[in-house]
PDBML (XML) file of the C-alpha atoms, coordinates in Angstrom:
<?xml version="1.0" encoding="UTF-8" ?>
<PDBx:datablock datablockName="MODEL"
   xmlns:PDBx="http://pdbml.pdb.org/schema/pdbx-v50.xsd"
   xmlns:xsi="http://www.w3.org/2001/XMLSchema-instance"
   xsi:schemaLocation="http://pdbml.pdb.org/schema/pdbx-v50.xsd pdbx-v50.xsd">
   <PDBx:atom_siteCategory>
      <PDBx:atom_site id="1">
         <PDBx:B_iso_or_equiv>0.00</PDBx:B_iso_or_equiv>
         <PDBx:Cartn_x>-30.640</PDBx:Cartn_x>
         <PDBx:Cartn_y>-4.680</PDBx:Cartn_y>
         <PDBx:Cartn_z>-9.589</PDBx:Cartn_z>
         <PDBx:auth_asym_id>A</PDBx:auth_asym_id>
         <PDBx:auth_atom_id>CA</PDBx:auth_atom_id>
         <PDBx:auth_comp_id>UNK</PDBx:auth_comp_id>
         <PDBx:auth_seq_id>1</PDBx:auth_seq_id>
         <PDBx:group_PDB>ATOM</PDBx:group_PDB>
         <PDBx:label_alt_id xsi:nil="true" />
         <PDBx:label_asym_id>A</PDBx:label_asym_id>
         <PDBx:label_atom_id>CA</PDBx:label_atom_id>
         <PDBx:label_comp_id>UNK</PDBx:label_comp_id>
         <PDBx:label_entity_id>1</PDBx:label_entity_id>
         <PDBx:label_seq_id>1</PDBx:label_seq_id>
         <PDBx:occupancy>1.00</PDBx:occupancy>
         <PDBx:pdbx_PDB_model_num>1</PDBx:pdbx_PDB_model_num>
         <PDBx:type_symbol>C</PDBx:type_symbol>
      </PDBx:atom_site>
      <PDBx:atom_site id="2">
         <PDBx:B_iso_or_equiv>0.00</PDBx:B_iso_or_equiv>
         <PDBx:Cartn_x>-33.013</PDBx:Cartn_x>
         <PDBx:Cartn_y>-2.496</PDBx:Cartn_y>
         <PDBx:Cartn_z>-11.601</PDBx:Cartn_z>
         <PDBx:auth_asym_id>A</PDBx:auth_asym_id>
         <PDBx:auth_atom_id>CA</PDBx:auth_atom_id>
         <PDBx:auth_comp_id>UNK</PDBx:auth_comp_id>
         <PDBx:auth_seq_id>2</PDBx:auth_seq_id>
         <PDBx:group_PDB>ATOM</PDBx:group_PDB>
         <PDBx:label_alt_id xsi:nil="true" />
         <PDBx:label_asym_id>A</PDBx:label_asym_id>
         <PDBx:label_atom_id>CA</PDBx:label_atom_id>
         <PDBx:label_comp_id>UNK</PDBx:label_comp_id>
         <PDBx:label_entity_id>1</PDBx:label_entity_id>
         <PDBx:label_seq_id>2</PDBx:label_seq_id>
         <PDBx:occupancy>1.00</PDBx:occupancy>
         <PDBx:pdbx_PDB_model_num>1</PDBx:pdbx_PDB_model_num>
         <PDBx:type_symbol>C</PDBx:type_symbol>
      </PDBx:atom_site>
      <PDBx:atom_site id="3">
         <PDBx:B_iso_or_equiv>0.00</PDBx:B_iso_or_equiv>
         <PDBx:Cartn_x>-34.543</PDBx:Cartn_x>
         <PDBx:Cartn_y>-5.340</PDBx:Cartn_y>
         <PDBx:Cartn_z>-13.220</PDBx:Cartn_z>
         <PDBx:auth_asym_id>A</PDBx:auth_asym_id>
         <PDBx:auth_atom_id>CA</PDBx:auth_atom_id>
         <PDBx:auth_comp_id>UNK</PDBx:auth_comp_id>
         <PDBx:auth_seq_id>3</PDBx:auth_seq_id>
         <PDBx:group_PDB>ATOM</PDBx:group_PDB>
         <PDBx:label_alt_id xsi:nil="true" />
         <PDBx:label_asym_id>A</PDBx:label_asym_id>
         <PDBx:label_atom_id>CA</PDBx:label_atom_id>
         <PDBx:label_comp_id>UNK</PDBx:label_comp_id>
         <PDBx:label_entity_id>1</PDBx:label_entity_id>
         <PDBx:label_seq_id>3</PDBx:label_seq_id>
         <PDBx:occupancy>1.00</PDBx:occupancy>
         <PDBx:pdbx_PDB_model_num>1</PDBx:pdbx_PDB_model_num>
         <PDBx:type_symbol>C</PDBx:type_symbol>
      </PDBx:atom_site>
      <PDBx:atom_site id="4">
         <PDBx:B_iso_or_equiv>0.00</PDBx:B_iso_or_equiv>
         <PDBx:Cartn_x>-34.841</PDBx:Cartn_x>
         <PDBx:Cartn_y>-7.576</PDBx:Cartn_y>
         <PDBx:Cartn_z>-10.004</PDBx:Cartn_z>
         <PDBx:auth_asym_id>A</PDBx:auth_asym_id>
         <PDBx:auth_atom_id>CA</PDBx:auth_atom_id>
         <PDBx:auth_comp_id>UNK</PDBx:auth_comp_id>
         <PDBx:auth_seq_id>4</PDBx:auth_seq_id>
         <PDBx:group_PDB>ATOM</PDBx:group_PDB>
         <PDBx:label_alt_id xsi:nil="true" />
         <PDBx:label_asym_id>A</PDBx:label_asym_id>
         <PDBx:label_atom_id>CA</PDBx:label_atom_id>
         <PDBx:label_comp_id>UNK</PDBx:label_comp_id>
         <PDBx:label_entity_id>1</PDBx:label_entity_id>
         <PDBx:label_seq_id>4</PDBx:label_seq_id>
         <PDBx:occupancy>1.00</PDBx:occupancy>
         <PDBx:pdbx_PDB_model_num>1</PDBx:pdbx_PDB_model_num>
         <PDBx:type_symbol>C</PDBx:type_symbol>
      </PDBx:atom_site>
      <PDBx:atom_site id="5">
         <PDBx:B_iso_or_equiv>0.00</PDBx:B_iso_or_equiv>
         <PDBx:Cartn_x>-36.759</PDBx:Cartn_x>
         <PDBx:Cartn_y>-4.719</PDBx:Cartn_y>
         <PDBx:Cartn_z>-8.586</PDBx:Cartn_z>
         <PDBx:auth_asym_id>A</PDBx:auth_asym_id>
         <PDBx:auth_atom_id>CA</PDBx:auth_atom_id>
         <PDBx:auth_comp_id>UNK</PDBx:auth_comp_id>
         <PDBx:auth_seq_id>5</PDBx:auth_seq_id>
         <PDBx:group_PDB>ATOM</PDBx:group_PDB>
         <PDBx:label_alt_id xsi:nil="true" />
         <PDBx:label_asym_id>A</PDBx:label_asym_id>
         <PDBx:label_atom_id>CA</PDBx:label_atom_id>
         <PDBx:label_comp_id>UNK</PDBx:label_comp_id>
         <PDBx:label_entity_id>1</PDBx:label_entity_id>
         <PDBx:label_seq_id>5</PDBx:label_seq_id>
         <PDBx:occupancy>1.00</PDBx:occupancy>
         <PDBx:pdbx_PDB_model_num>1</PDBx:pdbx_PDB_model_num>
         <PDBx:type_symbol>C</PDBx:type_symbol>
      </PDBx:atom_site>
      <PDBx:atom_site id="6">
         <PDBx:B_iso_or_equiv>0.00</PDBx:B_iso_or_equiv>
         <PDBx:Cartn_x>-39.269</PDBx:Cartn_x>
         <PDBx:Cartn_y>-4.053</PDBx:Cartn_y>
         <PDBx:Cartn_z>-11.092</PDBx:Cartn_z>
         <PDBx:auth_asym_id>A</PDBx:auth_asym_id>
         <PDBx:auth_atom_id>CA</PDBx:auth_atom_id>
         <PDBx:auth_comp_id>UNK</PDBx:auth_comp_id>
         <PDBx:auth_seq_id>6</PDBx:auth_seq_id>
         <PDBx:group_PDB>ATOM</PDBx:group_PDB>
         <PDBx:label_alt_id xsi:nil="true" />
         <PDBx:label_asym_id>A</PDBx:label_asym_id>
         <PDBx:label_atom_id>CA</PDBx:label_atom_id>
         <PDBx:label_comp_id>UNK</PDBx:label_comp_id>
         <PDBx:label_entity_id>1</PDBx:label_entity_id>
         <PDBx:label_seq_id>6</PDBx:label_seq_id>
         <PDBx:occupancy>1.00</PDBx:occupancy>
         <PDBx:pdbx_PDB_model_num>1</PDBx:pdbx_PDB_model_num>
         <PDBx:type_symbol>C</PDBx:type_symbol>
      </PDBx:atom_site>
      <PDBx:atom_site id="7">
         <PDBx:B_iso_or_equiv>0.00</PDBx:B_iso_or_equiv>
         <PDBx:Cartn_x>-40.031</PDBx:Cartn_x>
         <PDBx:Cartn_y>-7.235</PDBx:Cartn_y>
         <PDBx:Cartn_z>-12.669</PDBx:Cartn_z>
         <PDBx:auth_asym_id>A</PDBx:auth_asym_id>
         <PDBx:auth_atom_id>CA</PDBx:auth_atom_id>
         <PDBx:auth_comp_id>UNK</PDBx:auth_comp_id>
         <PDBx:auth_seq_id>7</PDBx:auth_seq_id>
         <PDBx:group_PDB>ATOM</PDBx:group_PDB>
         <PDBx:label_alt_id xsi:nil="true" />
         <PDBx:label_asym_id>A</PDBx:label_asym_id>
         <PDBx:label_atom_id>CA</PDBx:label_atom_id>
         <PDBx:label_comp_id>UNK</PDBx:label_comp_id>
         <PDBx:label_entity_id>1</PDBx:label_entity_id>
         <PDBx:label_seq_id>7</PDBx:label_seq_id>
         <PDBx:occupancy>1.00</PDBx:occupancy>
         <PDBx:pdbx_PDB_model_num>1</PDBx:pdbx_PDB_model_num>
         <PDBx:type_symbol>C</PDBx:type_symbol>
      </PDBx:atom_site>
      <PDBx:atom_site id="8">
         <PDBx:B_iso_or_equiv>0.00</PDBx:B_iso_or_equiv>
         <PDBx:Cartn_x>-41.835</PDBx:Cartn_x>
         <PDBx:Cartn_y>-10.516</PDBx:Cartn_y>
         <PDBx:Cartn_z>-11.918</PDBx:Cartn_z>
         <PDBx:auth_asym_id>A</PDBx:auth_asym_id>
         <PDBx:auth_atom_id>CA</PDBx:auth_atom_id>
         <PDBx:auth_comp_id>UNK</PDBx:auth_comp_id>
         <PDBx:auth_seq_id>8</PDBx:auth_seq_id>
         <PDBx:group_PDB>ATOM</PDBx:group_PDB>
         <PDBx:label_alt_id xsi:nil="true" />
         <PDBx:label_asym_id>A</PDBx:label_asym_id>
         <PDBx:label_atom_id>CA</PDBx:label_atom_id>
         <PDBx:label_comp_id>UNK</PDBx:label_comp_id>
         <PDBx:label_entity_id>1</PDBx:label_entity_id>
         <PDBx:label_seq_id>8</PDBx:label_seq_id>
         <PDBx:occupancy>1.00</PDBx:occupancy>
         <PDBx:pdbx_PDB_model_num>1</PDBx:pdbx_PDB_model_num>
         <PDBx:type_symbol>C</PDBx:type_symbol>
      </PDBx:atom_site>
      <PDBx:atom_site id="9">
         <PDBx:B_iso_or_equiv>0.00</PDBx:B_iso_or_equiv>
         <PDBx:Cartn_x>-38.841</PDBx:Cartn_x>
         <PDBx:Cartn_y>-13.571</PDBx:Cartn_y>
         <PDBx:Cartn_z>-12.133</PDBx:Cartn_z>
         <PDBx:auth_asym_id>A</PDBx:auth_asym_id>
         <PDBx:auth_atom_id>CA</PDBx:auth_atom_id>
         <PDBx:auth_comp_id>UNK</PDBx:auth_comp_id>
         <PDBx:auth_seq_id>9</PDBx:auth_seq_id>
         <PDBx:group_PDB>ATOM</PDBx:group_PDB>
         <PDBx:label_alt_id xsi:nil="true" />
         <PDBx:label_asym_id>A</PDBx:label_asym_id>
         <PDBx:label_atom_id>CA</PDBx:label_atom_id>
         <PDBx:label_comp_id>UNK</PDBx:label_comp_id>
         <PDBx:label_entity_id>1</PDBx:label_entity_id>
         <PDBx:label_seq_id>9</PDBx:label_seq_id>
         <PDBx:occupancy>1.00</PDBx:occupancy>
         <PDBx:pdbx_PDB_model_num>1</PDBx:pdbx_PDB_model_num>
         <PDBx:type_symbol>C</PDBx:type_symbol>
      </PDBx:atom_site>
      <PDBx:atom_site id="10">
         <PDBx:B_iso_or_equiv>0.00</PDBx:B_iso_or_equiv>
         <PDBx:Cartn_x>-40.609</PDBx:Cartn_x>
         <PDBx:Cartn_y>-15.379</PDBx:Cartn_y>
         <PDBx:Cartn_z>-13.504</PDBx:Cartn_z>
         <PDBx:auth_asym_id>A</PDBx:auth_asym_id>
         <PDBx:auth_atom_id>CA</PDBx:auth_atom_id>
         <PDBx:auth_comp_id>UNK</PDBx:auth_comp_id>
         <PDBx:auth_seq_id>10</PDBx:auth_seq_id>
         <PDBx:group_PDB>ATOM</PDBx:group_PDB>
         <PDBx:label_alt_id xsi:nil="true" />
         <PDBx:label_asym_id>A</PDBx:label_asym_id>
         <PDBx:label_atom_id>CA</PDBx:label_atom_id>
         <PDBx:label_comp_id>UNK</PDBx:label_comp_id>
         <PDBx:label_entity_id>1</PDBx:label_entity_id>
         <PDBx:label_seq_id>10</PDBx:label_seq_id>
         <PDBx:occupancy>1.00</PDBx:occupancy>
         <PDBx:pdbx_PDB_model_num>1</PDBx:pdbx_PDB_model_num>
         <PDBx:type_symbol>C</PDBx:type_symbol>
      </PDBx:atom_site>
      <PDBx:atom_site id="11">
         <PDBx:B_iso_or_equiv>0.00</PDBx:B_iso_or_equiv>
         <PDBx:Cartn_x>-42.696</PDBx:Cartn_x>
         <PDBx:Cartn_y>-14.161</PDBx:Cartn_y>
         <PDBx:Cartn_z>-16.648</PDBx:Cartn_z>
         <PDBx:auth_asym_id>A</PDBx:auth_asym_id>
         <PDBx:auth_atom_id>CA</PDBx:auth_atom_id>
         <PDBx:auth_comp_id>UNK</PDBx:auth_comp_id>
         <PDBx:auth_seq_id>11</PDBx:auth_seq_id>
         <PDBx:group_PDB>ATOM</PDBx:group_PDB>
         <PDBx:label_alt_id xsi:nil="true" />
         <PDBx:label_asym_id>A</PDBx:label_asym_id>
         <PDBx:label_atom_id>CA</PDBx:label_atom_id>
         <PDBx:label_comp_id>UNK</PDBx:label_comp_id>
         <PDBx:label_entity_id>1</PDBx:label_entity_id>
         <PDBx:label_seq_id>11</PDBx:label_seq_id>
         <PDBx:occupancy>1.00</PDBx:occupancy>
         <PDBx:pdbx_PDB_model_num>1</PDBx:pdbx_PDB_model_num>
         <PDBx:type_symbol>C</PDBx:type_symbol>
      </PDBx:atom_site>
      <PDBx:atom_site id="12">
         <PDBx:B_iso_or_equiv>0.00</PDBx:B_iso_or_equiv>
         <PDBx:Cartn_x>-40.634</PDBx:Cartn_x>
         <PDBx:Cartn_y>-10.853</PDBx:Cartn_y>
         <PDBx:Cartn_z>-17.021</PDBx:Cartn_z>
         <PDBx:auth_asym_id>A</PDBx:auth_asym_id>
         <PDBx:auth_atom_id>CA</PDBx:auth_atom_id>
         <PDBx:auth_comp_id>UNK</PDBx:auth_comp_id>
         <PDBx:auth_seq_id>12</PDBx:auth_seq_id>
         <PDBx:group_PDB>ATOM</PDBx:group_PDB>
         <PDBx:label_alt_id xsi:nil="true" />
         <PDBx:label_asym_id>A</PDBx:label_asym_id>
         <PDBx:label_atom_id>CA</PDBx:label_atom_id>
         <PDBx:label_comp_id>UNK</PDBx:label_comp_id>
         <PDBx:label_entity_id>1</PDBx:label_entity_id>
         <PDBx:label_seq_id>12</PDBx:label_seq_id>
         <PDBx:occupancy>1.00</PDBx:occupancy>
         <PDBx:pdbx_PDB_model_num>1</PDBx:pdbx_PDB_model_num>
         <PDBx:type_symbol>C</PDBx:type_symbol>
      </PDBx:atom_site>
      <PDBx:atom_site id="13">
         <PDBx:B_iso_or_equiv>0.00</PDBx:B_iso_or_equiv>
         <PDBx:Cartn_x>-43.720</PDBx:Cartn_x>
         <PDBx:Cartn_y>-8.545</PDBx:Cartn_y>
         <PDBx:Cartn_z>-16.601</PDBx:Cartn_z>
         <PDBx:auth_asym_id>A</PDBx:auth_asym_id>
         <PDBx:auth_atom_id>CA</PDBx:auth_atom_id>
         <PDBx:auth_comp_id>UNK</PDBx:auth_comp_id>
         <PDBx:auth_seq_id>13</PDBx:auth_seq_id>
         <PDBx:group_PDB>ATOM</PDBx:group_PDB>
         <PDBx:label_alt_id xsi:nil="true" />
         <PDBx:label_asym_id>A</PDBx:label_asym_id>
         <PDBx:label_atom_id>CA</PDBx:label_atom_id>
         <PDBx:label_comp_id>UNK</PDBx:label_comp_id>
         <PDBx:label_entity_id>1</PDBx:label_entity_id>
         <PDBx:label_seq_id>13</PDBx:label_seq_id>
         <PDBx:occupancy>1.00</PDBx:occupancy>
         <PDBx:pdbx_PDB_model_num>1</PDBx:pdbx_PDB_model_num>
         <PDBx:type_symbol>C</PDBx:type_symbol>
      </PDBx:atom_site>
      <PDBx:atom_site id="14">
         <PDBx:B_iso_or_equiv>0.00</PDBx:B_iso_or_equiv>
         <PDBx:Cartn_x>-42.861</PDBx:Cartn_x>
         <PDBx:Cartn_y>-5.832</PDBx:Cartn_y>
         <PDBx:Cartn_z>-14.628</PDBx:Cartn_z>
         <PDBx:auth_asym_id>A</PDBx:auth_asym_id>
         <PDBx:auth_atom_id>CA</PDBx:auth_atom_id>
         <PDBx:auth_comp_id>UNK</PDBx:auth_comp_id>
         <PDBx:auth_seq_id>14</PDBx:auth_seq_id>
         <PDBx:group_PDB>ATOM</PDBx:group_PDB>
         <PDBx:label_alt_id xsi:nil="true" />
         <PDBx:label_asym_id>A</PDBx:label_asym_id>
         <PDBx:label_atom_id>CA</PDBx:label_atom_id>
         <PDBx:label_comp_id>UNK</PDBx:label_comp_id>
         <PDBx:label_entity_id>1</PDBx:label_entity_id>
         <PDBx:label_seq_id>14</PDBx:label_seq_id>
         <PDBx:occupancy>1.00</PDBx:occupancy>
         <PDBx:pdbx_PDB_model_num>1</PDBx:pdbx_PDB_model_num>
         <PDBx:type_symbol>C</PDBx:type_symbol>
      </PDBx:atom_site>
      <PDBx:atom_site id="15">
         <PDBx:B_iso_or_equiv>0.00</PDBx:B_iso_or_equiv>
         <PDBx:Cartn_x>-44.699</PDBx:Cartn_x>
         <PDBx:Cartn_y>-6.085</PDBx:Cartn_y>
         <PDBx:Cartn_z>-10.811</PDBx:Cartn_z>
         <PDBx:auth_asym_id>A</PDBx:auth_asym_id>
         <PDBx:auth_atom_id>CA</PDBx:auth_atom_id>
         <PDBx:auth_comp_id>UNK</PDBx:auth_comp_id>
         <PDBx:auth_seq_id>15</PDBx:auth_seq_id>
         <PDBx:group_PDB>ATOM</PDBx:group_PDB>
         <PDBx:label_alt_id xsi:nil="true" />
         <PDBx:label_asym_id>A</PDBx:label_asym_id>
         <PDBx:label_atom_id>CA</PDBx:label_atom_id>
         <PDBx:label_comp_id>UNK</PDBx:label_comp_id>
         <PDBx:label_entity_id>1</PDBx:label_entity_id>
         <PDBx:label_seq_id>15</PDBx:label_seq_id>
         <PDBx:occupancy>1.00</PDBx:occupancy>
         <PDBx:pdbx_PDB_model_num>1</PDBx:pdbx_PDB_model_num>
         <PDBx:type_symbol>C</PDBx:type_symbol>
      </PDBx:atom_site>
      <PDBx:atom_site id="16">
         <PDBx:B_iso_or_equiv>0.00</PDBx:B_iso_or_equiv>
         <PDBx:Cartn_x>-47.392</PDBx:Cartn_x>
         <PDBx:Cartn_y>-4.174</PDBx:Cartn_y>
         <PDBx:Cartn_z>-9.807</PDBx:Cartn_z>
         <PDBx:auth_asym_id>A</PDBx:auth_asym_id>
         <PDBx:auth_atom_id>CA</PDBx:auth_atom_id>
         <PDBx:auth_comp_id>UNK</PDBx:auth_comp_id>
         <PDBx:auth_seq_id>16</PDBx:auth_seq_id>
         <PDBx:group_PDB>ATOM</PDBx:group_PDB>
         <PDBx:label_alt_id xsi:nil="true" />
         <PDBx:label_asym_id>A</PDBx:label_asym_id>
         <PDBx:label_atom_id>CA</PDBx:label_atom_id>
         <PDBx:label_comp_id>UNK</PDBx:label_comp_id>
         <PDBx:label_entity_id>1</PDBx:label_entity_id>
         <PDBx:label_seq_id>16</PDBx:label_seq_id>
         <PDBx:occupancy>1.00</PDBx:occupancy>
         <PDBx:pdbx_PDB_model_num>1</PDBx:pdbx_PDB_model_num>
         <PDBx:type_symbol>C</PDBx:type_symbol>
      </PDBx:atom_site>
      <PDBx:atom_site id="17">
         <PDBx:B_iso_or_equiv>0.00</PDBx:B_iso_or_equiv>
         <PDBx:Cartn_x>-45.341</PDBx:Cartn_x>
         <PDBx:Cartn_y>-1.271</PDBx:Cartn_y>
         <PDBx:Cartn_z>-8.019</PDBx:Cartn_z>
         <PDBx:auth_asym_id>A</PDBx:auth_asym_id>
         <PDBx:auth_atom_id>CA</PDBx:auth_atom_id>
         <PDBx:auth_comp_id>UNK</PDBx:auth_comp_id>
         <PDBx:auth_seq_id>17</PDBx:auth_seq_id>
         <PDBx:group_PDB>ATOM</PDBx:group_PDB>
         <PDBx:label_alt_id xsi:nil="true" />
         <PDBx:label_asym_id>A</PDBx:label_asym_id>
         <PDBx:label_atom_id>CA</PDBx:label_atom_id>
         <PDBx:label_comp_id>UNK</PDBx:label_comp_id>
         <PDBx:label_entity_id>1</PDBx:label_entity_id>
         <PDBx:label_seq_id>17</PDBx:label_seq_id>
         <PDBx:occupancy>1.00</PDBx:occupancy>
         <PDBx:pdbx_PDB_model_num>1</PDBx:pdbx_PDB_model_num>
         <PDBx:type_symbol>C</PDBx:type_symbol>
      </PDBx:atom_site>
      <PDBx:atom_site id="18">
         <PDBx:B_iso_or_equiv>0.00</PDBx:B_iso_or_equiv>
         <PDBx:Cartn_x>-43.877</PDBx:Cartn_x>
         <PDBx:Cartn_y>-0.517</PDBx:Cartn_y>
         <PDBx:Cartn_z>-11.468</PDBx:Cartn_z>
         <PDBx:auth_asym_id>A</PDBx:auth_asym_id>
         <PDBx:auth_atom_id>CA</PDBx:auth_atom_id>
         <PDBx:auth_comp_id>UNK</PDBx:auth_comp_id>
         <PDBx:auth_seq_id>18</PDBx:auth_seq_id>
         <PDBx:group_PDB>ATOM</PDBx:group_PDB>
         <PDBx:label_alt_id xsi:nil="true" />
         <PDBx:label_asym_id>A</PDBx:label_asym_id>
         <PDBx:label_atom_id>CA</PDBx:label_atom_id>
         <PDBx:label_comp_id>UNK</PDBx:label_comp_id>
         <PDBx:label_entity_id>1</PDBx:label_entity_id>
         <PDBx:label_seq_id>18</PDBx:label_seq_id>
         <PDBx:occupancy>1.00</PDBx:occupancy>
         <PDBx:pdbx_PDB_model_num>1</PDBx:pdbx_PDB_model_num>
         <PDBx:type_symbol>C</PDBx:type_symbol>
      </PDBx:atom_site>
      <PDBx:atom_site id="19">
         <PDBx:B_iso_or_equiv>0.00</PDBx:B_iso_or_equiv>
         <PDBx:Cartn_x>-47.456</PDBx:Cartn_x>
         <PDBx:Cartn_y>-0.562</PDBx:Cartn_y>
         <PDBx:Cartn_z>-12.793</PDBx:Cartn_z>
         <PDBx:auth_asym_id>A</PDBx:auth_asym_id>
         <PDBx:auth_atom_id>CA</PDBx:auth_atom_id>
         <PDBx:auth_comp_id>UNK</PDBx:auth_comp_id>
         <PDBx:auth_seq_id>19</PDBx:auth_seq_id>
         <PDBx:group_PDB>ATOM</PDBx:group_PDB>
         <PDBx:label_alt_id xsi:nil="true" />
         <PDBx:label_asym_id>A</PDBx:label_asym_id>
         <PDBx:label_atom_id>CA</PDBx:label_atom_id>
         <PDBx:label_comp_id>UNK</PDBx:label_comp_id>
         <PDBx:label_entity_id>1</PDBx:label_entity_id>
         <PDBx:label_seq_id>19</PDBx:label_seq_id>
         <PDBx:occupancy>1.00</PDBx:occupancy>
         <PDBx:pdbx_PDB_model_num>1</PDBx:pdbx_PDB_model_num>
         <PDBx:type_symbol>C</PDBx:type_symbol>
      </PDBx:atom_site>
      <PDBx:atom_site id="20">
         <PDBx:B_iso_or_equiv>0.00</PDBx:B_iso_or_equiv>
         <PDBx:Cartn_x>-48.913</PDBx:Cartn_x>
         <PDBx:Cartn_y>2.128</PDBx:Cartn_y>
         <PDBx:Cartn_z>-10.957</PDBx:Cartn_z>
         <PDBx:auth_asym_id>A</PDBx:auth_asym_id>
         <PDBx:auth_atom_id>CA</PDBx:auth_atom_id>
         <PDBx:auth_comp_id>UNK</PDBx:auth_comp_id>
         <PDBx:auth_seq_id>20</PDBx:auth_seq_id>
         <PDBx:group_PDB>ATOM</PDBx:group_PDB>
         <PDBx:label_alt_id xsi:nil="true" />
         <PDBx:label_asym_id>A</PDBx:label_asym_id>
         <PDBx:label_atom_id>CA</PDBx:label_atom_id>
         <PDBx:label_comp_id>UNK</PDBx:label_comp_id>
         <PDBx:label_entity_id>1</PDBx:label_entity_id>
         <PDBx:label_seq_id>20</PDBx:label_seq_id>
         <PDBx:occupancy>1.00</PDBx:occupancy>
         <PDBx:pdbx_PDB_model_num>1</PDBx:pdbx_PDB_model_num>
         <PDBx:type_symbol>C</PDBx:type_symbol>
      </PDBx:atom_site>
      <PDBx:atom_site id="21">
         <PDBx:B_iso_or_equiv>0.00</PDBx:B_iso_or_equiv>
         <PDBx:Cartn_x>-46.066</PDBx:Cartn_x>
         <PDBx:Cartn_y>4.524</PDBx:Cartn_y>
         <PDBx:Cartn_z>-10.977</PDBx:Cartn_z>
         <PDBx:auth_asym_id>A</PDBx:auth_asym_id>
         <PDBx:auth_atom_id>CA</PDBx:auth_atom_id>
         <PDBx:auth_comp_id>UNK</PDBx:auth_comp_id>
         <PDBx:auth_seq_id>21</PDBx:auth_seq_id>
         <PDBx:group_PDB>ATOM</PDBx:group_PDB>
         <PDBx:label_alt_id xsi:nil="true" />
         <PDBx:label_asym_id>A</PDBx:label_asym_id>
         <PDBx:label_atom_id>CA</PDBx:label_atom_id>
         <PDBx:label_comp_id>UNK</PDBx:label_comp_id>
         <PDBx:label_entity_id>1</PDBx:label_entity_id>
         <PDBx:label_seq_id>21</PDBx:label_seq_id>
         <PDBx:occupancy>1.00</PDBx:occupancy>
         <PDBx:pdbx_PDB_model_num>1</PDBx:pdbx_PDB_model_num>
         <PDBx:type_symbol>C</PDBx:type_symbol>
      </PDBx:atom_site>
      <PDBx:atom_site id="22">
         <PDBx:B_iso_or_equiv>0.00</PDBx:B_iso_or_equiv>
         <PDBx:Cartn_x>-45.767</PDBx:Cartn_x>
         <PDBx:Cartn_y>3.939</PDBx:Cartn_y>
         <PDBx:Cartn_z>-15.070</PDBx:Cartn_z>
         <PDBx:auth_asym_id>A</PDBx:auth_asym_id>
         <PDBx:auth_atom_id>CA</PDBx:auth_atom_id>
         <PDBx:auth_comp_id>UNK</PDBx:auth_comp_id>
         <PDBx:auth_seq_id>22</PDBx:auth_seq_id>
         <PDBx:group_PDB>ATOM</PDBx:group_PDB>
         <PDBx:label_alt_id xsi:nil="true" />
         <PDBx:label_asym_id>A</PDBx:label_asym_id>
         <PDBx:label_atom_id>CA</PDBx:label_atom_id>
         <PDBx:label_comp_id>UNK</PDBx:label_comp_id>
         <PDBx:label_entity_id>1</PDBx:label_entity_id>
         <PDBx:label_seq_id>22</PDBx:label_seq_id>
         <PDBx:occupancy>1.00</PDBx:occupancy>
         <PDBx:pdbx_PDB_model_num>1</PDBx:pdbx_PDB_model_num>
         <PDBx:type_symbol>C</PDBx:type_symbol>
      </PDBx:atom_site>
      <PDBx:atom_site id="23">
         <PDBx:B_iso_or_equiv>0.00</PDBx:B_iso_or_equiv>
         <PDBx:Cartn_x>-49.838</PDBx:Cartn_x>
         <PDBx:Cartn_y>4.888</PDBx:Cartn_y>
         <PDBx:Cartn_z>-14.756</PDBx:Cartn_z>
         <PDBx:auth_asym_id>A</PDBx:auth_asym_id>
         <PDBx:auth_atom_id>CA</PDBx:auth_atom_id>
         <PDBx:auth_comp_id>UNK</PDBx:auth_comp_id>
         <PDBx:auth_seq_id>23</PDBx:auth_seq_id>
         <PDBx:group_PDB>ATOM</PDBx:group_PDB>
         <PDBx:label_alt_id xsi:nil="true" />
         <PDBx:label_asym_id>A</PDBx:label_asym_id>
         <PDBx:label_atom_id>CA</PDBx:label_atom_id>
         <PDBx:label_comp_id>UNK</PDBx:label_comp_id>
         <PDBx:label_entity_id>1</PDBx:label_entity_id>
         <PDBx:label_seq_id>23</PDBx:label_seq_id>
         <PDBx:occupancy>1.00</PDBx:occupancy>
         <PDBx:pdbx_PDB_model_num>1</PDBx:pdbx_PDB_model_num>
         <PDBx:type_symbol>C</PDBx:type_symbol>
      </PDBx:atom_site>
      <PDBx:atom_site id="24">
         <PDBx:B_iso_or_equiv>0.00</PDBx:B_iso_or_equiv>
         <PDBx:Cartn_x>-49.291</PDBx:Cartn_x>
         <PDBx:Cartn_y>8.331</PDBx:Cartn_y>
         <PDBx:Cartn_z>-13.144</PDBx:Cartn_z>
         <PDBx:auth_asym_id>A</PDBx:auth_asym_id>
         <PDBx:auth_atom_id>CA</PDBx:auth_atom_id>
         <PDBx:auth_comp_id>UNK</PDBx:auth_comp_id>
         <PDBx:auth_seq_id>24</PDBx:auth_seq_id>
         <PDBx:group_PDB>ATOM</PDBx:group_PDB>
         <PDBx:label_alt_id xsi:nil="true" />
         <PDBx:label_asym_id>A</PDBx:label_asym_id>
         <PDBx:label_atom_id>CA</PDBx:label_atom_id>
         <PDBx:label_comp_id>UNK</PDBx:label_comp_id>
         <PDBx:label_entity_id>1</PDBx:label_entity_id>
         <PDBx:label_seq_id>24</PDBx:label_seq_id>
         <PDBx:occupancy>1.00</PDBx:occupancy>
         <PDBx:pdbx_PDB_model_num>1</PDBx:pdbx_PDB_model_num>
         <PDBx:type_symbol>C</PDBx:type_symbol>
      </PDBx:atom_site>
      <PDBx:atom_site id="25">
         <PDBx:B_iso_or_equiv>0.00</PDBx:B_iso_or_equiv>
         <PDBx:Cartn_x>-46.597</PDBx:Cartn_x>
         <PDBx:Cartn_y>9.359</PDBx:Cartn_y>
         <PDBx:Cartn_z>-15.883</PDBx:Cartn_z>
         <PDBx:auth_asym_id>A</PDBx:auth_asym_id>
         <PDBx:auth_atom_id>CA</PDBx:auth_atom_id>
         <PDBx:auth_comp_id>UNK</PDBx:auth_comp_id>
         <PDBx:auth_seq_id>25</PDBx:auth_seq_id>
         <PDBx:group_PDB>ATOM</PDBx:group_PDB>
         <PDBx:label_alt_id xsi:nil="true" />
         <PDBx:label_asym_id>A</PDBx:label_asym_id>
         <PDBx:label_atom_id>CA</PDBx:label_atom_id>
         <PDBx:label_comp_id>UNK</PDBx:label_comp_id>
         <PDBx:label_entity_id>1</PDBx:label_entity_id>
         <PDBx:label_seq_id>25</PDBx:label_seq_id>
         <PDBx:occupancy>1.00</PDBx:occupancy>
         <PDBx:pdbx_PDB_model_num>1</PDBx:pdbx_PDB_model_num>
         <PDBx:type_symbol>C</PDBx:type_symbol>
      </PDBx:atom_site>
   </PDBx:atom_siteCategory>
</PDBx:datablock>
C-alpha cells in the first residue's frame, strides 16, 4: 500500500506528492 501510494507504476520513481514532502525534510 505504501509503495502504491508514493510511487509512479510504472518507472518506480516516487510521484510528485512524495517529492515535495521529501524536500521540506
Amino acid at each position: 500500500l505504501w509503495e502504491a501510494s508514493v510511487r509512479d507504476s510504472l518507472t518506480g520513481a516516487f510521484n510528485r506528492e512524495y517529492l515535495t514532502e521529501r524536500l521540506k525534510a
